[in-house]
C-alpha atoms as a PDB file:
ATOM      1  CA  UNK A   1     -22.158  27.242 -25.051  1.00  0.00           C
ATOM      2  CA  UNK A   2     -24.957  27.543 -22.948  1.00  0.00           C
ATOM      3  CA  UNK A   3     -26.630  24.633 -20.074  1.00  0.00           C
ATOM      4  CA  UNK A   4     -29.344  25.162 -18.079  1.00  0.00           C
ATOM      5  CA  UNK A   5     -30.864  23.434 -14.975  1.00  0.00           C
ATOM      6  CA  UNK A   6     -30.394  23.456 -11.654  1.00  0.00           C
ATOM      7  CA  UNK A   7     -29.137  20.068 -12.093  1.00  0.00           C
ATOM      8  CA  UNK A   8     -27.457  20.376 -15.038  1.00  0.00           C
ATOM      9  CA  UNK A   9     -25.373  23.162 -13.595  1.00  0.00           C
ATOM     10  CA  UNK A  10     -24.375  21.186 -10.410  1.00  0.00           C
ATOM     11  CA  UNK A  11     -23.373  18.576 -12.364  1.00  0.00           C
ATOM     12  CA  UNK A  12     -21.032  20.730 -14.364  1.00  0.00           C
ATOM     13  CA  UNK A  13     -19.769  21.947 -11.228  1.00  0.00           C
ATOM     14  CA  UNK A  14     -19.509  18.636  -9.464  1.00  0.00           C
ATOM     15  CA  UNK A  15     -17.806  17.223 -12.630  1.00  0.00           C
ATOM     16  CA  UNK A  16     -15.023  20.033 -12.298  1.00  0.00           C
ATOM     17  CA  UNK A  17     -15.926  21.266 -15.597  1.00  0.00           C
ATOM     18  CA  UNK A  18     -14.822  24.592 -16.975  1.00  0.00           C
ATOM     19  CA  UNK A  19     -17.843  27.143 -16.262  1.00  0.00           C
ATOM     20  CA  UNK A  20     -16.793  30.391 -17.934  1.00  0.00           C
ATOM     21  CA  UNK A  21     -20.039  32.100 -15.445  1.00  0.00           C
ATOM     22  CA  UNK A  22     -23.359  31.425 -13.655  1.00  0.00           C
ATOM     23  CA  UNK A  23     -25.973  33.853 -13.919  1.00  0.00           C
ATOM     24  CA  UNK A  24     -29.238  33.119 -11.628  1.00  0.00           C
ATOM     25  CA  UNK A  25     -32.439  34.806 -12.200  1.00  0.00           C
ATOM     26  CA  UNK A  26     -33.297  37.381  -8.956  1.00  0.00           C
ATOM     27  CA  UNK A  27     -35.388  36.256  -6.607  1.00  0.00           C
ATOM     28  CA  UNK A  28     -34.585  32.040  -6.998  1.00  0.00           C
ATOM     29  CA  UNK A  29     -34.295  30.381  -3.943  1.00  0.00           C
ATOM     30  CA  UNK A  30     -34.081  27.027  -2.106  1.00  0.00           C
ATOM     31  CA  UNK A  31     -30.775  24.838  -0.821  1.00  0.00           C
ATOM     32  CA  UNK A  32     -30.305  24.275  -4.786  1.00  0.00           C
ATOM     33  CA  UNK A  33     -29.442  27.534  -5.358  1.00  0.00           C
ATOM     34  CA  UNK A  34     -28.039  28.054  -2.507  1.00  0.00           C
ATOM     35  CA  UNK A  35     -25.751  25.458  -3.049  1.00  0.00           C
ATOM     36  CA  UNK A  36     -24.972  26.472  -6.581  1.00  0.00           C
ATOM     37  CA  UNK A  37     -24.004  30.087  -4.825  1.00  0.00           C
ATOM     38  CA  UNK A  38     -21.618  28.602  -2.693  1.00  0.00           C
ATOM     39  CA  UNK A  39     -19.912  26.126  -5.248  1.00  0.00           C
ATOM     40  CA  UNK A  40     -19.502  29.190  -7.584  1.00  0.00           C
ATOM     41  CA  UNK A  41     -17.842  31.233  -4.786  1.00  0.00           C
ATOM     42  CA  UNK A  42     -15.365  28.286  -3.448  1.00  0.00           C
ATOM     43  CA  UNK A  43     -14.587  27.746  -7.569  1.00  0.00           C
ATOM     44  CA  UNK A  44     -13.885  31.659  -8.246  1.00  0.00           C
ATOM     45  CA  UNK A  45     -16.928  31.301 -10.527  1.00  0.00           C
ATOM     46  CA  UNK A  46     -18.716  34.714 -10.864  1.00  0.00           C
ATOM     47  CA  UNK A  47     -21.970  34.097  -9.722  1.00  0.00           C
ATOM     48  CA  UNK A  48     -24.307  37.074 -11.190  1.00  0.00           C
ATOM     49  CA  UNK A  49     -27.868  37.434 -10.572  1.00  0.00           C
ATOM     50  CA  UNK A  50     -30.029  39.029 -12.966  1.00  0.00           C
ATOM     51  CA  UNK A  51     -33.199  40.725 -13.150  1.00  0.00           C
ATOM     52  CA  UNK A  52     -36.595  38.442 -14.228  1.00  0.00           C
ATOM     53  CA  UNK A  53     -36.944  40.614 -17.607  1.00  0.00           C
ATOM     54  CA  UNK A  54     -33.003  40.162 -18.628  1.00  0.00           C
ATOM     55  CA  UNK A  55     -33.021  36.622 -17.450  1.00  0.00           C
ATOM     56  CA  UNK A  56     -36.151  35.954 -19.361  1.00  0.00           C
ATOM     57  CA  UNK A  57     -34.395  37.743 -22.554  1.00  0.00           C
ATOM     58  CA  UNK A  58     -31.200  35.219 -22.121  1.00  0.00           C
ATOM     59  CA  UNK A  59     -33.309  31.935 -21.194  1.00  0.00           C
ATOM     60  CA  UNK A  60     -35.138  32.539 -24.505  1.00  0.00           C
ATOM     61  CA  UNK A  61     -32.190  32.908 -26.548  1.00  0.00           C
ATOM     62  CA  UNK A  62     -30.608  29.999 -24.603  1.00  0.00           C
ATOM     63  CA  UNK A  63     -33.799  27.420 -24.342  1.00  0.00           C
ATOM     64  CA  UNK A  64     -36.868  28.532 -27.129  1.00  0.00           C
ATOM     65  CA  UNK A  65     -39.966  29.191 -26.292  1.00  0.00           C
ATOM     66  CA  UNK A  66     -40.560  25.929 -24.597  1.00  0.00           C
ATOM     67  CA  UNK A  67     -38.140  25.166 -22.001  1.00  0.00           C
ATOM     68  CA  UNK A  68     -37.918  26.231 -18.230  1.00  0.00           C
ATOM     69  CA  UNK A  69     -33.859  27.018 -16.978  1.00  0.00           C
ATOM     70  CA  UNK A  70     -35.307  26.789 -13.536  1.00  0.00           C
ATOM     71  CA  UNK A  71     -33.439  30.095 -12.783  1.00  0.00           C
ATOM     72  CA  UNK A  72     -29.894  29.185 -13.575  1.00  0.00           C
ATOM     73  CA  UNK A  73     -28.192  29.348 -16.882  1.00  0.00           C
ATOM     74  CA  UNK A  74     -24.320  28.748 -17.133  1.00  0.00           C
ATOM     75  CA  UNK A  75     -21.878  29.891 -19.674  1.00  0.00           C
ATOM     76  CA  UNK A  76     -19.496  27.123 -20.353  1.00  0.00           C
ATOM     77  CA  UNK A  77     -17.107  25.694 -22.510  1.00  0.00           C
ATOM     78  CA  UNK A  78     -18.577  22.893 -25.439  1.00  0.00           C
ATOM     79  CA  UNK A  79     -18.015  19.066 -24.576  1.00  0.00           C
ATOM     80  CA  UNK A  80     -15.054  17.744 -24.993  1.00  0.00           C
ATOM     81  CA  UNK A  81     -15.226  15.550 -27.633  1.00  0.00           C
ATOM     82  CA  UNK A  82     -13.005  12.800 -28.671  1.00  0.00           C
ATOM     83  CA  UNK A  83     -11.694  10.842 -31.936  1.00  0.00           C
ATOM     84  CA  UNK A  84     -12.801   7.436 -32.983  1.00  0.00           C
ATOM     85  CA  UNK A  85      -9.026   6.093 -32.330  1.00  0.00           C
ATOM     86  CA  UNK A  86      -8.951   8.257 -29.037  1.00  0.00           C
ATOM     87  CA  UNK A  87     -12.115   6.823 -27.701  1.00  0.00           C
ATOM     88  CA  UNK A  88     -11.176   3.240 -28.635  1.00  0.00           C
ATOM     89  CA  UNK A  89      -8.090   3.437 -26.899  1.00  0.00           C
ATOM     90  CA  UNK A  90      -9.675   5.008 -23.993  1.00  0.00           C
ATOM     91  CA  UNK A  91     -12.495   2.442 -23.497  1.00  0.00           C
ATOM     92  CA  UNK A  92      -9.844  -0.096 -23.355  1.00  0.00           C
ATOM     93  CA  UNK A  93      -7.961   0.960 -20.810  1.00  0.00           C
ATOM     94  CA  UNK A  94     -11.058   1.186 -18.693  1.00  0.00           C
ATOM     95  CA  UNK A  95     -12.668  -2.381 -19.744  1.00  0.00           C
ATOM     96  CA  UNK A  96     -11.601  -5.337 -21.648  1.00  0.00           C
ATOM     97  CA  UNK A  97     -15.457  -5.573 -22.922  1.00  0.00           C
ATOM     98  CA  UNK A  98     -16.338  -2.104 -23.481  1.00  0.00           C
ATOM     99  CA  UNK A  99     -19.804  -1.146 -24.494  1.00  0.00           C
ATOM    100  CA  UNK A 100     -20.478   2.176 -26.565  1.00  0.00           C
ATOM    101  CA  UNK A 101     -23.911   3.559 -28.330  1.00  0.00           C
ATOM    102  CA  UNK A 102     -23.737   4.867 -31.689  1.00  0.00           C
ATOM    103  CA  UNK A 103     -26.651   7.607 -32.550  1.00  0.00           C
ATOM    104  CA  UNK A 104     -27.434   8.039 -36.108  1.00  0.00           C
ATOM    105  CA  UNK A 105     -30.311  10.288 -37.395  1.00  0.00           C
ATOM    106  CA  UNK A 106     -31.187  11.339 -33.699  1.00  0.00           C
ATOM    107  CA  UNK A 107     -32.070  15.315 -34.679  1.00  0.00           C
ATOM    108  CA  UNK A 108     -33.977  15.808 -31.476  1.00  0.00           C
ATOM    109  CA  UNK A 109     -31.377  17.151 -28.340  1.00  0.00           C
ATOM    110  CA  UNK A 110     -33.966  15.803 -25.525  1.00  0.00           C
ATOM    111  CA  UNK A 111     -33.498  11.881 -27.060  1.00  0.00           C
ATOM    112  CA  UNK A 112     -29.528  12.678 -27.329  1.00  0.00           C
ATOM    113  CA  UNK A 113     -29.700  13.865 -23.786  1.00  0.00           C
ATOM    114  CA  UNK A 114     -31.749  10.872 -22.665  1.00  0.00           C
ATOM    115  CA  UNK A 115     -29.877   8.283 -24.445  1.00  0.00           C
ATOM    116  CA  UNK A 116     -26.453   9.741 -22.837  1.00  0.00           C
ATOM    117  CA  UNK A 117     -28.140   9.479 -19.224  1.00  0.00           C
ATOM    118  CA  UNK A 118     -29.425   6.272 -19.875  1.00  0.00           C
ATOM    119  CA  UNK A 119     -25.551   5.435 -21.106  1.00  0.00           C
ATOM    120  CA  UNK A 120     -23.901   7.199 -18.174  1.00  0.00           C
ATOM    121  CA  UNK A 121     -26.470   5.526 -15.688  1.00  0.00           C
ATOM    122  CA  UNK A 122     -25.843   2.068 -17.166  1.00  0.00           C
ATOM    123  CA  UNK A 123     -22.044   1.848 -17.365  1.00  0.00           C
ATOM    124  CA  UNK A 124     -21.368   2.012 -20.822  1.00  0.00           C
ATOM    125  CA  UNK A 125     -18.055   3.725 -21.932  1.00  0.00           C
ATOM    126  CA  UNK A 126     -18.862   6.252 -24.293  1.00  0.00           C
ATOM    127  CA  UNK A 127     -20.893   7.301 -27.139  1.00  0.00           C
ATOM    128  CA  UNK A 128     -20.601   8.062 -31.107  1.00  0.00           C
ATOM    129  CA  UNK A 129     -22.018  11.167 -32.245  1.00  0.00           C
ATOM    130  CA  UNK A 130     -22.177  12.243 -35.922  1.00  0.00           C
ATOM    131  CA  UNK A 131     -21.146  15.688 -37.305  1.00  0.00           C
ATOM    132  CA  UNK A 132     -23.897  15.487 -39.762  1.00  0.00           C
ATOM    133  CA  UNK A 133     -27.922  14.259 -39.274  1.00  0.00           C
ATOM    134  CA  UNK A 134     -27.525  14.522 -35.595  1.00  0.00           C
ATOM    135  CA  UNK A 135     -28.828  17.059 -32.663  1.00  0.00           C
ATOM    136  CA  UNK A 136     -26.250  19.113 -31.719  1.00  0.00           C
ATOM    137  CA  UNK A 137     -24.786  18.574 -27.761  1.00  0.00           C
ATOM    138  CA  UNK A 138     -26.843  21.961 -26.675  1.00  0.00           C
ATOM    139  CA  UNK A 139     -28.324  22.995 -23.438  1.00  0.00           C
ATOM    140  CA  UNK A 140     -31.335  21.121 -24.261  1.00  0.00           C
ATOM    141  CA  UNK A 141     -29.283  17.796 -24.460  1.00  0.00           C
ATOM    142  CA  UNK A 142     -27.204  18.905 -21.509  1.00  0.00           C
ATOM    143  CA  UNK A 143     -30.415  19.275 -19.390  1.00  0.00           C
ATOM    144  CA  UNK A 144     -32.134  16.103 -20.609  1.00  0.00           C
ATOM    145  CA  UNK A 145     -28.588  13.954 -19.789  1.00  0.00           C
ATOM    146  CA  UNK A 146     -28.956  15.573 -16.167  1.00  0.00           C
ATOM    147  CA  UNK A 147     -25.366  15.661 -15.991  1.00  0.00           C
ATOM    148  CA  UNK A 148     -24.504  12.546 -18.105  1.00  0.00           C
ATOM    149  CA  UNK A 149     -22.417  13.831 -20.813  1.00  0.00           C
ATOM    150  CA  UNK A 150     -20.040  15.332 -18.099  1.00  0.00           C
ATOM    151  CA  UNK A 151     -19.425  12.361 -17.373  1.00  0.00           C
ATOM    152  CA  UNK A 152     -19.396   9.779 -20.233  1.00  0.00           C
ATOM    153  CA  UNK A 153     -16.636  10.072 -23.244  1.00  0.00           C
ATOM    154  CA  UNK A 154     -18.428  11.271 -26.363  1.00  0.00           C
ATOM    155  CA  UNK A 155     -17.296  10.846 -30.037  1.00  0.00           C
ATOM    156  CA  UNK A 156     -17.550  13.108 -32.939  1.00  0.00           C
ATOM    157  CA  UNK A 157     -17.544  11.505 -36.195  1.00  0.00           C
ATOM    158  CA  UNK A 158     -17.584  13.334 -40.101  1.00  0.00           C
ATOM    159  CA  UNK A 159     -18.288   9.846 -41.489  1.00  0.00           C
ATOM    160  CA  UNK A 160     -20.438   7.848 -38.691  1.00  0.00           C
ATOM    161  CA  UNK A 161     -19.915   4.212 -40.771  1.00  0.00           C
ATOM    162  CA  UNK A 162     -16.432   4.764 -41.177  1.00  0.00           C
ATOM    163  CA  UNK A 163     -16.109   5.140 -37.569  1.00  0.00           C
ATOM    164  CA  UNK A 164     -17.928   2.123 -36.818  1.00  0.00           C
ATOM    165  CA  UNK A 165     -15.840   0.243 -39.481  1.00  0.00           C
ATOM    166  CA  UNK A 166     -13.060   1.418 -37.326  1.00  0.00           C
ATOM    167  CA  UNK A 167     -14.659   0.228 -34.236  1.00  0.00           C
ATOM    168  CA  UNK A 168     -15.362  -3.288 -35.734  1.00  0.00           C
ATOM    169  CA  UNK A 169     -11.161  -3.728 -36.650  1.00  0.00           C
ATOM    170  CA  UNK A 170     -11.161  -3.401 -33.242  1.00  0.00           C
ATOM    171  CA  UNK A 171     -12.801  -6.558 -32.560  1.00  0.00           C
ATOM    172  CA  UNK A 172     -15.929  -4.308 -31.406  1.00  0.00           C
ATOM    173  CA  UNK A 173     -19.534  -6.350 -32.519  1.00  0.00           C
ATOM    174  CA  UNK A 174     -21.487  -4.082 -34.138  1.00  0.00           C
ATOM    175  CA  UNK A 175     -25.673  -4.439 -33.240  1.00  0.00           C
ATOM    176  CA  UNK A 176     -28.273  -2.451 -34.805  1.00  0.00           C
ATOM    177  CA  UNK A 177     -31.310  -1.558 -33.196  1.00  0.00           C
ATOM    178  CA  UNK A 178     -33.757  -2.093 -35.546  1.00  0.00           C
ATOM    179  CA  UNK A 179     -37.863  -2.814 -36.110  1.00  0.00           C
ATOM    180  CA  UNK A 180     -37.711  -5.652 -38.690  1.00  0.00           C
ATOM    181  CA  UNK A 181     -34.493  -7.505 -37.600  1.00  0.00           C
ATOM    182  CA  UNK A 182     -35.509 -11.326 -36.535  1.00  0.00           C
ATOM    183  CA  UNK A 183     -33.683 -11.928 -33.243  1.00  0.00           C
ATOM    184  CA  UNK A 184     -35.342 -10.933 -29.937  1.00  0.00           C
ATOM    185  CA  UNK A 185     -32.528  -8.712 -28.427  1.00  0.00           C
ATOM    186  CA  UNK A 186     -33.069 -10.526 -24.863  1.00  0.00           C
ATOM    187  CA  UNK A 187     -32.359 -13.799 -26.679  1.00  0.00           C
ATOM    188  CA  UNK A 188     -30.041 -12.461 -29.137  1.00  0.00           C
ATOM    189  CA  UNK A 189     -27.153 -10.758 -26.596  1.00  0.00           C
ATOM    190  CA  UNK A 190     -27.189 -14.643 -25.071  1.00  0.00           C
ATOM    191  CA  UNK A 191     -25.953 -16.508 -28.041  1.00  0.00           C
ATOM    192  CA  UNK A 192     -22.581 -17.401 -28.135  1.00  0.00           C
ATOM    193  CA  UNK A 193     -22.489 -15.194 -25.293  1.00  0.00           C
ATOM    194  CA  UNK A 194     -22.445 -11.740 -27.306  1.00  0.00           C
ATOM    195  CA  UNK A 195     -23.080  -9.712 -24.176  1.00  0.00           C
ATOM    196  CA  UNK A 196     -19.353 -10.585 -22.911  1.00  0.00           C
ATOM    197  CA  UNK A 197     -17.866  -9.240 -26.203  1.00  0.00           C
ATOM    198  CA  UNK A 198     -16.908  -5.588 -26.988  1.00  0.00           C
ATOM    199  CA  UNK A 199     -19.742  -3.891 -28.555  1.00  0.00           C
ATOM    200  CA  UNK A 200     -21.379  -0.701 -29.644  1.00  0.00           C
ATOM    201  CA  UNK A 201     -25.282  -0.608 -30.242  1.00  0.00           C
ATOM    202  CA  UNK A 202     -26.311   1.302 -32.802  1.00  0.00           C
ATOM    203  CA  UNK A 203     -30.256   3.588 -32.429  1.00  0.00           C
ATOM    204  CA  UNK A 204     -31.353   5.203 -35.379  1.00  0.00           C
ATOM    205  CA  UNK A 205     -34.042   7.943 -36.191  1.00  0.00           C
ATOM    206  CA  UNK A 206     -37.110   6.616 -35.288  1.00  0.00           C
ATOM    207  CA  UNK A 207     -38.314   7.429 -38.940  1.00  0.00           C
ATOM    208  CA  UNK A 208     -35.423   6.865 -41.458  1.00  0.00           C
ATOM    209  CA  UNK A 209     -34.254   4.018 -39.098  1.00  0.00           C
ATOM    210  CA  UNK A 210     -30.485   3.280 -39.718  1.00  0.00           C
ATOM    211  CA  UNK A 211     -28.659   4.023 -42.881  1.00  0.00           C
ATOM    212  CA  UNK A 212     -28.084   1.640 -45.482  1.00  0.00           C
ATOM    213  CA  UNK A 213     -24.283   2.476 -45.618  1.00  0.00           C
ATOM    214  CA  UNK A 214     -23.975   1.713 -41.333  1.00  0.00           C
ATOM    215  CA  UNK A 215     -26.152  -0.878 -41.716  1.00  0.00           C
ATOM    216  CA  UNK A 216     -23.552  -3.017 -43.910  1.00  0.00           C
ATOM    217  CA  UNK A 217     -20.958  -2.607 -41.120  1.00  0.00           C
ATOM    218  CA  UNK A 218     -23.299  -4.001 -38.726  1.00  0.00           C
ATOM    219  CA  UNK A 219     -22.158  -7.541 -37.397  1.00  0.00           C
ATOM    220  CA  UNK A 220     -25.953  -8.361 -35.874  1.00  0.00           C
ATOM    221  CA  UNK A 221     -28.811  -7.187 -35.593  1.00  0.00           C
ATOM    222  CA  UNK A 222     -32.036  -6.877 -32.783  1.00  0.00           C
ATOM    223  CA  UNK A 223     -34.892  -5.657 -32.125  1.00  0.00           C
ATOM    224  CA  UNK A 224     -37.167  -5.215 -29.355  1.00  0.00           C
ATOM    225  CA  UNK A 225     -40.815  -7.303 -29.780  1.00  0.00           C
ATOM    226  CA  UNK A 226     -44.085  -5.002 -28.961  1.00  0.00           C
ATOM    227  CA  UNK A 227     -47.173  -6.301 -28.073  1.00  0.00           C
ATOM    228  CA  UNK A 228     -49.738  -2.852 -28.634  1.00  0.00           C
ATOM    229  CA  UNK A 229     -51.225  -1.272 -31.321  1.00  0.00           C
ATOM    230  CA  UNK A 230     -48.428   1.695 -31.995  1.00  0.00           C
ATOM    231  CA  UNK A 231     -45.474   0.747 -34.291  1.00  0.00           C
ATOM    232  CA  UNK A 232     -42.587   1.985 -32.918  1.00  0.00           C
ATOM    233  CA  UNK A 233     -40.664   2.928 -29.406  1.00  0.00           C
ATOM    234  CA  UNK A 234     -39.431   6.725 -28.828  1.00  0.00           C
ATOM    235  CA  UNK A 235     -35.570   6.113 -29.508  1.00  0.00           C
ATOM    236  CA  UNK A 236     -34.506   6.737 -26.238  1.00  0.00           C
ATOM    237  CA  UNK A 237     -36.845   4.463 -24.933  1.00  0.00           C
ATOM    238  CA  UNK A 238     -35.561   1.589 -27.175  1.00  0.00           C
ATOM    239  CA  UNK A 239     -32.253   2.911 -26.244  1.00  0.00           C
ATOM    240  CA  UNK A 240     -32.346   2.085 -22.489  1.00  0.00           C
ATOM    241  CA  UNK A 241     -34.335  -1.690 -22.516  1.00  0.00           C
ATOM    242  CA  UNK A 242     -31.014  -2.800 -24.968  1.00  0.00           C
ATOM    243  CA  UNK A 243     -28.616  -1.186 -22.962  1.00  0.00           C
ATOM    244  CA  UNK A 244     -29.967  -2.416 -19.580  1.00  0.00           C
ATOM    245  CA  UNK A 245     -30.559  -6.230 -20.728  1.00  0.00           C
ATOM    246  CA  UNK A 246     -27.137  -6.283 -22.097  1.00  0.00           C
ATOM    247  CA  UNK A 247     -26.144  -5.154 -18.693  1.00  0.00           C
ATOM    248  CA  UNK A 248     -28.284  -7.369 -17.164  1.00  0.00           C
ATOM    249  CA  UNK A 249     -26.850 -10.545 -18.671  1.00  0.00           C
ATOM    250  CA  UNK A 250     -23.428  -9.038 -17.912  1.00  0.00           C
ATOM    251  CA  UNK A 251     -24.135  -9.371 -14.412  1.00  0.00           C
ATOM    252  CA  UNK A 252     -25.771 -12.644 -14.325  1.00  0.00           C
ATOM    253  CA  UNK A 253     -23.037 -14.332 -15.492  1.00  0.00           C
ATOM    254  CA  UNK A 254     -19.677 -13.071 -14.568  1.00  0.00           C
ATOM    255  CA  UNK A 255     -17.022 -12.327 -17.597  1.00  0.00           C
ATOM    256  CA  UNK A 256     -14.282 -14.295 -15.763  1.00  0.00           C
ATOM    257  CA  UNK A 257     -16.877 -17.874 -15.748  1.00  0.00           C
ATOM    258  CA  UNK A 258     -17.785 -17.403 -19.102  1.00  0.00           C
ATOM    259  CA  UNK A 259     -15.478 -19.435 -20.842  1.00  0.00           C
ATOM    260  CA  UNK A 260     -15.831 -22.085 -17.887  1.00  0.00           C
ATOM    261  CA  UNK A 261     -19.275 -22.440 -18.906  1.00  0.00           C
END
């Protein structure tokens, strides 16, 4: 697959990621580039530049008619993605309260991309991705996550509430994200001190909302109060406040006084 970015293609290299080539559009400059060159060459990357009108052909066929590769697309190989079980056991070994974000129904690749930055940037562990009603992990999303999912495990899942069900036998509380649920997710996370448990929040399509069949595995639910006229948050948006908050409380009061409290 294809990313695109002058970030997005430092990050890959900075990550150590496998980049298969680099090709850079002729007549891009600045330190970036520059930069990028000299990464490439210390890597045994081939670094090729291109004319505009070729570079113009491939950044079309790489990013639509909308989106600006900033002079530098990368070949490289697709994110590595992970099982439920391999993920679980992962997240363990790196926290006894690890924190994951589900995504289901999120079609568009800049709100996957900004979710997984917000993720990365945050400290959660990893994220859980359907196969099916979900953006694929493409340039786009590569680009929007500015390097995030280089760097934070990702999930694949054919059957996205069986996966959570899985998650939740692993003593993992399950929270939706959702409009009409009753608890304010600032107060919510503090009861019985929720934030200190294992936990994956769950975003769904700012339409459809979350399925009725991941709903039922849910363990709690919160939502996010507005105070304007328009009805709903972008999902990325709502995203980021839960994450952060939960993150928040995490670091006002410290796991090990918890119980002393």
């Amino acid at each position: 697959m294809y990313i695109f970015g002058r970030n997005a293609v430092a990050e890959a290299l900075a990550s150590g990621k496998k980049i298969e080539k680099i090709f850079c559009q002729y007549g891009s400059e600045g330190s970036t580039i520059t930069a990028l060159r000299i990464q490439a060459e210390n890597a045994h990357i081939p670094f090729a530049l291109m004319d505009k009108q070729k570079f113009r052909t491939l950044e079309r066929e790489v990013c639509g008619e909308n989106e600006n590769a900033q002079g530098v697309i990368a070949l490289v190989s697709a994110v590595k993605t992970l099982s439920i079980g391999e993920l679980i056991e992962q997240v363990f070994a790196a926290s006894e309260q690890p924190m994951l974000i589900a995504l289901d129904g999120i079609t568009d690749p800049h709100n996957v991309g900004a979710i997984a930055r917000s993720a990365e940037c945050a400290g959660f562990h990893g994220i859980i991705v359907p196969e099916l009603r979900a953006a694929p992990l493409s340039g786009t999303a590569m680009k929007t996550s500015a390097g995030a999912l280089q760097h934070i495990a990702v999930a694949k899942t054919s059957n996205l509430a069986k996966a959570l069900e899985d998650c939740r036998n692993a003593d993992f509380r399950i929270v939706a994200l959702e409009s009409e649920a009753e608890n304010d997710y600032s107060k919510a996370f503090q009861q019985d001190n929720l934030f200190n448990e294992p936990m994956v929040i769950v975003v769904g399509s700012e339409g459809e909302g979350i399925q009725r069949t991941v709903r039922r595995i849910c363990t709690d639910a919160v939502s996010i109060p507005l105070q304007g006229r328009v009805a709903s948050l972008n999902a990325s948006v709502a995203a980021g406040i839960v994450m952060f908050e939960v993150v928040r409380q995490r670091l006002q009061t410290p796991m090990n006084t918890v119980s002393e409290s």
